[in-house]
Protein backbone atom coordinates (compact mmCIF):
# COMPACT_ATOMS: atom_id res chain seq x y z
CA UNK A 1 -15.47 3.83 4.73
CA UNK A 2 -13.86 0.49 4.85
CA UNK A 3 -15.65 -1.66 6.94
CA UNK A 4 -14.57 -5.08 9.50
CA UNK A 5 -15.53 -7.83 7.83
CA UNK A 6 -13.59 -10.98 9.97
CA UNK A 7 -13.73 -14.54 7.52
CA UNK A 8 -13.89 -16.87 10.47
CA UNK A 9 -16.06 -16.32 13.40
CA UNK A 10 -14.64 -19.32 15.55
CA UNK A 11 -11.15 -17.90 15.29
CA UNK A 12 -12.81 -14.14 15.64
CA UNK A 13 -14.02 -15.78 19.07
CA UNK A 14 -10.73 -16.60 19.85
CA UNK A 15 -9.19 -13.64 19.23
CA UNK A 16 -11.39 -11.29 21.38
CA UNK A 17 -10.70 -13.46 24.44
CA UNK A 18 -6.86 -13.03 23.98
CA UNK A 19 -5.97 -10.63 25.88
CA UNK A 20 -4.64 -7.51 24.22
CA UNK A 21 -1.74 -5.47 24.68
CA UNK A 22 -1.79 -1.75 26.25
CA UNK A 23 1.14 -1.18 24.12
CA UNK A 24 3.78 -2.50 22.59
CA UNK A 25 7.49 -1.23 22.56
CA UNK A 26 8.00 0.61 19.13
CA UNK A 27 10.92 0.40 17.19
CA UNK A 28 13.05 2.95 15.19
CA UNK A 29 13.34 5.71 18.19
CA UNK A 30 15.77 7.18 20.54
CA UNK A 31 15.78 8.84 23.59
CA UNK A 32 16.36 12.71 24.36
CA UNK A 33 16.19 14.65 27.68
CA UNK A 34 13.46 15.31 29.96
CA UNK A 35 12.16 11.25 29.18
CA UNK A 36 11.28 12.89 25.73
CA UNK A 37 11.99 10.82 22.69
CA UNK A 38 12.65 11.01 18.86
CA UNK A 39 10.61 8.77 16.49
CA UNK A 40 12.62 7.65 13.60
CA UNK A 41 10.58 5.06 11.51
CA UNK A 42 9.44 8.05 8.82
CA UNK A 43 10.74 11.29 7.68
CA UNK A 44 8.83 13.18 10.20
CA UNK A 45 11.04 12.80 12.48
CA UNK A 46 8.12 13.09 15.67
CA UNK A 47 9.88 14.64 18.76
CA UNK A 48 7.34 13.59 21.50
CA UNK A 49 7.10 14.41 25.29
CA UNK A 50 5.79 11.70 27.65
CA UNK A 51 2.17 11.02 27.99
CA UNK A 52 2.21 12.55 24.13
CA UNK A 53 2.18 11.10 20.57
CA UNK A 54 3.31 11.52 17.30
CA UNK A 55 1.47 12.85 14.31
CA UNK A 56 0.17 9.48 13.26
CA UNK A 57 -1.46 9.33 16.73
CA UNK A 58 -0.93 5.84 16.77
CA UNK A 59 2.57 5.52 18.63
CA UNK A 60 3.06 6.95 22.19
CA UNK A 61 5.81 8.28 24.90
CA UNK A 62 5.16 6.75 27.92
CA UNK A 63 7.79 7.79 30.36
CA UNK A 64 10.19 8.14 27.78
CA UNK A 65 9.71 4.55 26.24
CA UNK A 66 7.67 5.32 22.56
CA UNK A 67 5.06 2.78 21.75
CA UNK A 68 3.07 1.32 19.39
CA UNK A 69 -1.06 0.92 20.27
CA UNK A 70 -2.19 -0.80 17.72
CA UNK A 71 -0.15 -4.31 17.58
CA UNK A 72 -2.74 -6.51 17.36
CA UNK A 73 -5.72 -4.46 16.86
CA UNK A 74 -6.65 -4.64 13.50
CA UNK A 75 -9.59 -1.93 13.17
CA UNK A 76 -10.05 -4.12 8.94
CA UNK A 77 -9.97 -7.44 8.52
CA UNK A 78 -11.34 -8.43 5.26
CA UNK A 79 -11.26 -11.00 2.30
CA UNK A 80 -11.45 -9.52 -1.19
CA UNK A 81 -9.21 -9.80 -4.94
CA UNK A 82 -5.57 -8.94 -4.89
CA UNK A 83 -6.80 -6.77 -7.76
CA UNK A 84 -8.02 -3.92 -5.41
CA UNK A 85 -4.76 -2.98 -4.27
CA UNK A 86 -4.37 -2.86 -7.15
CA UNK A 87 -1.85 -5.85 -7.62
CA UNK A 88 -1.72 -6.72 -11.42
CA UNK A 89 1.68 -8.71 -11.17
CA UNK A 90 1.13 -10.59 -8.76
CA UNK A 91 -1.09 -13.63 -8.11
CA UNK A 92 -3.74 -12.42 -10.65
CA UNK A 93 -7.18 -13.62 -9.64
CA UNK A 94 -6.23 -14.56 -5.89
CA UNK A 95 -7.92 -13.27 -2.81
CA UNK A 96 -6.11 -11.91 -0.43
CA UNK A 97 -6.81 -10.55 3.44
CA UNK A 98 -6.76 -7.23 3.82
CA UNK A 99 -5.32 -6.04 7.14
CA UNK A 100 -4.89 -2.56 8.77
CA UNK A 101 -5.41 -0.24 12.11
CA UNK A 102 -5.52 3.27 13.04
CA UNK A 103 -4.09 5.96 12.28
CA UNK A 104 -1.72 7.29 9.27
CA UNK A 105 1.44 9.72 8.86
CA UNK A 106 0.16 11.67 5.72
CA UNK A 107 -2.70 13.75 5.56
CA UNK A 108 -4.45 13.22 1.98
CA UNK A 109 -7.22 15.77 1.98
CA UNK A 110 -8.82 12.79 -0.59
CA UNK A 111 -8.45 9.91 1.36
CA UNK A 112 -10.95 7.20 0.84
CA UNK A 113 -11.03 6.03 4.02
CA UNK A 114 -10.22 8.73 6.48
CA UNK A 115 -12.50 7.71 9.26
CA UNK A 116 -9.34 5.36 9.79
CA UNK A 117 -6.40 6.71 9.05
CA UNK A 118 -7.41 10.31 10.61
CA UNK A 119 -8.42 8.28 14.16
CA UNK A 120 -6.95 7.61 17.22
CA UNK A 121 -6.92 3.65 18.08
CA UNK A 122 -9.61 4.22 21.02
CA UNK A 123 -12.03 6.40 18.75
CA UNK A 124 -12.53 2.57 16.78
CA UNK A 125 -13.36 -0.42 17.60
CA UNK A 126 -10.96 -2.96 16.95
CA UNK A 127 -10.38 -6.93 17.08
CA UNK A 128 -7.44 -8.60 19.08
CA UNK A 129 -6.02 -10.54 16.43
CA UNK A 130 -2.06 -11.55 17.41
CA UNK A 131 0.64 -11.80 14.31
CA UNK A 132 -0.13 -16.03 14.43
CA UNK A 133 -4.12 -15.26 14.42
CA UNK A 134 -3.60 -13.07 11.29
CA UNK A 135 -1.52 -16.19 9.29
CA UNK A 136 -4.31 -18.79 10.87
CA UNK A 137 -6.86 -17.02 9.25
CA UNK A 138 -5.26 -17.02 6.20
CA UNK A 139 -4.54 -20.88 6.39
CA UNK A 140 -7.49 -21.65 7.49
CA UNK A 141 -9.75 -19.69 4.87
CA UNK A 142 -6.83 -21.01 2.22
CA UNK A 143 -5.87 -17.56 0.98
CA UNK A 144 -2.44 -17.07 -0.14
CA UNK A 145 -1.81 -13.46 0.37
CA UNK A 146 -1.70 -10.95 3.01
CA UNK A 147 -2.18 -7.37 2.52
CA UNK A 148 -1.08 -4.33 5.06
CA UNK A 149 -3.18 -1.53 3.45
CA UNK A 150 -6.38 1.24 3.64
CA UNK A 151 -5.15 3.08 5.86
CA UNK A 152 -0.99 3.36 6.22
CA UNK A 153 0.88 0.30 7.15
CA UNK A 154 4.07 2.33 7.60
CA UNK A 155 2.19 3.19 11.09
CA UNK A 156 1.83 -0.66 12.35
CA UNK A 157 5.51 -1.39 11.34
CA UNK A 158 6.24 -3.76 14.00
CA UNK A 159 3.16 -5.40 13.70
CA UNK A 160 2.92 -5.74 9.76
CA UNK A 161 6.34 -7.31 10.37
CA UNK A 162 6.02 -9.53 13.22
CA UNK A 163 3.01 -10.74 10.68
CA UNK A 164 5.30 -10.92 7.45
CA UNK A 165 7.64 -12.95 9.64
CA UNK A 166 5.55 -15.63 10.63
CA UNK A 167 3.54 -15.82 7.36
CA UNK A 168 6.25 -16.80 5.20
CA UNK A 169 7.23 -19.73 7.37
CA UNK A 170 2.96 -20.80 6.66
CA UNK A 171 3.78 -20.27 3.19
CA UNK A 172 1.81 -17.49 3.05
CA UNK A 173 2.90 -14.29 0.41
CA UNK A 174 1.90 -10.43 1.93
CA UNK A 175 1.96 -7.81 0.47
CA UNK A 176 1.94 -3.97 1.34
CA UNK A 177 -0.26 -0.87 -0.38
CA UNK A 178 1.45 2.43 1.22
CA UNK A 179 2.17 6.09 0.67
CA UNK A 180 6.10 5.02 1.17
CA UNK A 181 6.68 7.64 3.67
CA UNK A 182 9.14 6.03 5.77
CA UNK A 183 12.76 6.23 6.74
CA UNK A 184 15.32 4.40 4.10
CA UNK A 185 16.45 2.00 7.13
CA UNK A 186 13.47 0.58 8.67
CA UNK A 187 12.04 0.27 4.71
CA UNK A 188 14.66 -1.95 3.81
CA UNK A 189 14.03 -3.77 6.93
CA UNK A 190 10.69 -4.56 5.12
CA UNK A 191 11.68 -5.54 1.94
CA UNK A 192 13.41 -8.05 3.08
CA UNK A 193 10.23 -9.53 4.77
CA UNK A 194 7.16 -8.88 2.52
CA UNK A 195 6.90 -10.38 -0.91
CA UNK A 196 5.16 -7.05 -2.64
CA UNK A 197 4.79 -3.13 -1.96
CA UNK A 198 2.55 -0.99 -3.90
CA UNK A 199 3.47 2.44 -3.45
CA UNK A 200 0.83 5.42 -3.84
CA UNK A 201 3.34 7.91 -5.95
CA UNK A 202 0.72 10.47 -5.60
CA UNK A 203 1.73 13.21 -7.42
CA UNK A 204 5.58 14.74 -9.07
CA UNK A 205 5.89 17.95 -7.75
CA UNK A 206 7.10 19.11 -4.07
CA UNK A 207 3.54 21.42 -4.06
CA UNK A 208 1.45 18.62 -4.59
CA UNK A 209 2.93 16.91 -1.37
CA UNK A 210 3.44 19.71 0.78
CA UNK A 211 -0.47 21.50 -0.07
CA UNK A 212 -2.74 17.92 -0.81
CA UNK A 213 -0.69 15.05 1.28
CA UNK A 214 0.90 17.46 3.99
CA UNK A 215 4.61 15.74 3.27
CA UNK A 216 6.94 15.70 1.29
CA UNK A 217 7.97 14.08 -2.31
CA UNK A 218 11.80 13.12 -2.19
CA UNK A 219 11.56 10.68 0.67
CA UNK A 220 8.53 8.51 -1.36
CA UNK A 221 11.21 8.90 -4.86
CA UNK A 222 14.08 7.54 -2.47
CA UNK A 223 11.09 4.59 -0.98
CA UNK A 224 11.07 4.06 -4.38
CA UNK A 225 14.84 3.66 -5.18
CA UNK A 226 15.08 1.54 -2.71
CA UNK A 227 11.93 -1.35 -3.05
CA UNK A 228 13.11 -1.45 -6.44
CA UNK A 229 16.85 -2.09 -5.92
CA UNK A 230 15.63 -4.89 -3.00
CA UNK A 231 14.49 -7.27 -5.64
CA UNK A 232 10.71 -6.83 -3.73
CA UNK A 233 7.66 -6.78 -6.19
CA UNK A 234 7.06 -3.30 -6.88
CA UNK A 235 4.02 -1.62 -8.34
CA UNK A 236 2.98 2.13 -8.74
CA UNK A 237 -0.41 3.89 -8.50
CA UNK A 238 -0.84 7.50 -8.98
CA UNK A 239 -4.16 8.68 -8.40
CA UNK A 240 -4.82 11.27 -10.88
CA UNK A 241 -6.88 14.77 -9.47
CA UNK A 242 -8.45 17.22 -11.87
CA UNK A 243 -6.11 20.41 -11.62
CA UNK A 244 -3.93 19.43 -9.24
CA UNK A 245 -1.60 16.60 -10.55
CA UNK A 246 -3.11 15.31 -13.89
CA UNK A 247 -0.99 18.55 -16.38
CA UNK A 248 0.61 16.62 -19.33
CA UNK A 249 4.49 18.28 -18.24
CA UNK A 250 4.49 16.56 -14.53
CA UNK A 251 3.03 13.74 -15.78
CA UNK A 252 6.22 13.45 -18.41
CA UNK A 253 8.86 13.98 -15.95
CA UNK A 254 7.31 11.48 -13.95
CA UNK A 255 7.08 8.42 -16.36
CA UNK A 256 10.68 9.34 -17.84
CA UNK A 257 12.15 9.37 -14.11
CA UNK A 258 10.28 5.44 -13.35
CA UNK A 259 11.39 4.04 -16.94
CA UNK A 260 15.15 5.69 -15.50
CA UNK A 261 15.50 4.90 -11.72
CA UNK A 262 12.97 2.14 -11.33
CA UNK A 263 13.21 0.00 -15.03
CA UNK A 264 10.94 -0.11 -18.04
CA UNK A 265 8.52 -3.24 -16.76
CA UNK A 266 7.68 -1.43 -13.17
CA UNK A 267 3.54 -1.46 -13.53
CA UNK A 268 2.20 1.91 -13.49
CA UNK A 269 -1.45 2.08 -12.72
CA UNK A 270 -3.59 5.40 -13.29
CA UNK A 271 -6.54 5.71 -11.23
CA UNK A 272 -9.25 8.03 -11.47
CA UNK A 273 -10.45 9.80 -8.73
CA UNK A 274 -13.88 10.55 -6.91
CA UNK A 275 -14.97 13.18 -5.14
CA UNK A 276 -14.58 12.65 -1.25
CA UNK A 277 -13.15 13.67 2.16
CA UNK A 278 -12.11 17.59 1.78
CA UNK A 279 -11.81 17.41 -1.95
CA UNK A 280 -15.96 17.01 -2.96
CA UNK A 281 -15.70 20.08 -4.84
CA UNK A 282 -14.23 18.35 -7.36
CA UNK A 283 -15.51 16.73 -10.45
CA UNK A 284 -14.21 12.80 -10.97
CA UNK A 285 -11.02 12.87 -13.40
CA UNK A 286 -12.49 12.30 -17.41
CA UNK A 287 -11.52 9.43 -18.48
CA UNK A 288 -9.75 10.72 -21.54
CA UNK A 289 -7.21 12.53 -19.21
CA UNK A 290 -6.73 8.71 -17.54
CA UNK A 291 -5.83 7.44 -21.22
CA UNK A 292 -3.32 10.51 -21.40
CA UNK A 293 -1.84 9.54 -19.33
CA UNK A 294 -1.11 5.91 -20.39
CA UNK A 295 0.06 7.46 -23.61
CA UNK A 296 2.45 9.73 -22.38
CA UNK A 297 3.80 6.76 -20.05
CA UNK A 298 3.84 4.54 -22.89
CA UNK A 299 5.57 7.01 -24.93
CA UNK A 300 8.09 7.10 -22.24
CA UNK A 301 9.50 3.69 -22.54
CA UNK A 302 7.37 1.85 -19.91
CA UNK A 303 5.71 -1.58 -21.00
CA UNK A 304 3.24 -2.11 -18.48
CA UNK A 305 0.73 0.66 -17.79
CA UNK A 306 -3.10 0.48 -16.71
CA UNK A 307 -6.14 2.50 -16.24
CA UNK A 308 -7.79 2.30 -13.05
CA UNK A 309 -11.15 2.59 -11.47
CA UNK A 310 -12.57 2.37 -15.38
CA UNK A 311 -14.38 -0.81 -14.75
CA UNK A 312 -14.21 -2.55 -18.69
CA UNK A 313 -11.58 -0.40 -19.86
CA UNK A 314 -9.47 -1.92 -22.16
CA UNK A 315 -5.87 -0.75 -20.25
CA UNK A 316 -7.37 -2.97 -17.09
CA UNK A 317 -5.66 -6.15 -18.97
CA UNK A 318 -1.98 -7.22 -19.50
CA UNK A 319 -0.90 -7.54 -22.60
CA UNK A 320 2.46 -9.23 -23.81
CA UNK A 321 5.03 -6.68 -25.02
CA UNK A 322 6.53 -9.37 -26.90
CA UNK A 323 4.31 -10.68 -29.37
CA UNK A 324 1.30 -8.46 -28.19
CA UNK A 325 -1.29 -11.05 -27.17
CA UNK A 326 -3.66 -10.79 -24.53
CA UNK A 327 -2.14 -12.19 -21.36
CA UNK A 328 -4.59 -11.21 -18.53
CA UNK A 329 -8.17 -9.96 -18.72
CA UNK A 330 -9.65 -8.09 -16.39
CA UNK A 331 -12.88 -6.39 -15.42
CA UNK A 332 -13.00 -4.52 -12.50
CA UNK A 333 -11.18 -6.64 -9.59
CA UNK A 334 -12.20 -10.11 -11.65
CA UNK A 335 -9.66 -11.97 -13.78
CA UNK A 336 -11.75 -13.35 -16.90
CA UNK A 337 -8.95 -14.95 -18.83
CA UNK A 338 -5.08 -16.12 -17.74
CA UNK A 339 -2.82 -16.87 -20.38
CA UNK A 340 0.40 -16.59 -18.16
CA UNK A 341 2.45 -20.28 -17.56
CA UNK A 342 4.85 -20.04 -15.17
CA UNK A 343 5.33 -15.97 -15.71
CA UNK A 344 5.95 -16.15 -19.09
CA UNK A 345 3.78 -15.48 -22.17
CA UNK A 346 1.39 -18.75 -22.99
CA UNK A 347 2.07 -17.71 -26.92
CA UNK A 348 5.24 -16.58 -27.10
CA UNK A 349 7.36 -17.42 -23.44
CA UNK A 350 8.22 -13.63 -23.00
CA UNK A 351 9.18 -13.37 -19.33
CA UNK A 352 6.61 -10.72 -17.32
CA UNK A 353 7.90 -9.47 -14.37
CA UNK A 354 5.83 -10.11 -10.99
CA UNK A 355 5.21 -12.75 -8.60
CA UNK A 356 2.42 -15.28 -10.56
CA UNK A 357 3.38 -18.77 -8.37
């Protein structure tokens, strides 16, 4: 589980004696009869009676106005490497804040941290920490990114982007890790606020949605489409699960539709997966189905592909497509060598897409 850990106890001070609100008034919902009301920020379309909530449990009709419960309660606040996300593209070797609440609208039966996403916002405890306290904390502890992830920042819309707002008049870059299962309107919204999403494409097939994540695939593919016709930073993870999403013919279909709808230089990271949550029964993925995976998606055209959760594997780093030197080491979450000047190739002044300035 993904604990609290607040950088700044003088500011953490602060925050708990700011009063909190109750509620605040969602956005992306309209009303319908008897004071009930139709949530429309993702594609599950909620239709909730008052006194009731959605299925994220975080957003609630109260006499037929639908609200959010966790702006400004952060049940995370931590400081750790952009490289967790996993970012690889974007401010390599920075730190970033990690920020998120209750409460998610998937239902991953692997989820690393499901104490929080599964939870209501009064089964946690949680900080009062305002949209300006979030970008102090960041200024003050001279970090330059924000991050909306662990659990689903989809859920704390208006918060994440009340907090995206103000942080890029600090100067301060955020960033989003997220399932992508939201509505094409309110995610465009986003992009043009945040600097980076990482999307969680978490399997290729409409069974792997509906049975493992409880949702559904085309809306993420369309999230796609979209962050990567914005001009946003965008980065893919696909967490890869013995039997249920790692079989060589998805897997093709897959990288061939990125390298086709989203461009060759997208980075495509392949994690491997531990046991946890209601999927212990399994075994962790091998590690040679991880590097089949990097073959087949470098055999499809894409340029930038990495191996996850291998600490020391040689696919952690970046290496320049153009004259095929080592641009960016890594190990783990650290950065051991940088030979990127001003995103381009030290050696050879290829141009790498991401955000490195």
């Amino acid at each position: 589980m993904v604990r609290a850990v607040l950088l700044s106890l003088l500011l953490l001070a602060s925050a708990q004696q700011k009063p909190g609100p109750a509620g605040t008034r969602a956005a992306f919902w309209r009303s319908l009869d008897n004071k009930r009301v139709a949530c429309e920020l993702c594609p599950r379309g909620c239709v909730i009676g008052p006194g009731q909530r959605g299925l994220c449990r975080v957003r609630e009709n109260r006499d037929g106005v639908l609200y959010s419960l966790v702006y400004g309660r952060p049940c995370s606040v931590t400081r750790e490497p952009i490289e967790k996300a996993p970012f690889f593209h974007f401010l390599p070797g920075s730190m970033r804040i990690g920020l998120a609440t209750a409460g998610c609208n998937q239902s991953c039966k692997y989820c690393q941290n499901w104490e929080l996403s599964s939870a209501r916002p009064e089964d946690l405890p949680s900080y009062e920490l305002m949209p300006e306290d979030v970008v102090a904390l960041a200024v003050k502890e001279q970090v330059p990114v924000i991050c909306f992830t662990y659990t689903e920042p989809v859920v704390f819309y208006e918060y994440m982007c009340d907090v995206a707002r103000l942080a890029r008049t600090r100067g301060v870059k955020t960033t989003v890790v997220t399932g992508a299962y939201i509505n094409p309107e309110p995610l465009a919204q986003l992009c043009g606020l945040v600097d980076g999403i990482k999307i969680d494409l978490k399997g290729f097939t409409p069974e792997f949605y509906r049975a493992v994540c409880g949702s559904t695939l085309e809306p993420v593919l369309e999230a796609c489409r979209i962050v990567a016709g914005s001009g946003t930073h965008l980065e893919l993870v696909n967490l890869l699960v013995p039997g249920l999403n790692d079989d060589t013919v998805s897997l093709g279909r897959m990288c061939r539709w990125v390298a086709a709808n989203l461009g060759d230089t997208v980075p495509v990271h392949f994690t491997r997966f531990s046991p946890a949550y209601r999927l212990k029964n399994l075994p962790p993925t091998p590690v040679t189905t991880i590097e089949t995976a990097v073959r087949i998606a470098r055999a499809s055209g894409l340029q930038f592909v990495y191996v996850g959760n291998v600490p020391g594997h040689d696919d952690e780093s970046t290496g320049c497509p153009g004259c095929g030197r080592l641009l960016v080491k890594r190990r783990g979450f650290s950065v051991l060598e940088n030979n990127l000047l001003q995103g381009a190739c030290r050696f050879c002044g290829r141009h790498i897409p991401g955000v490195f300035e």
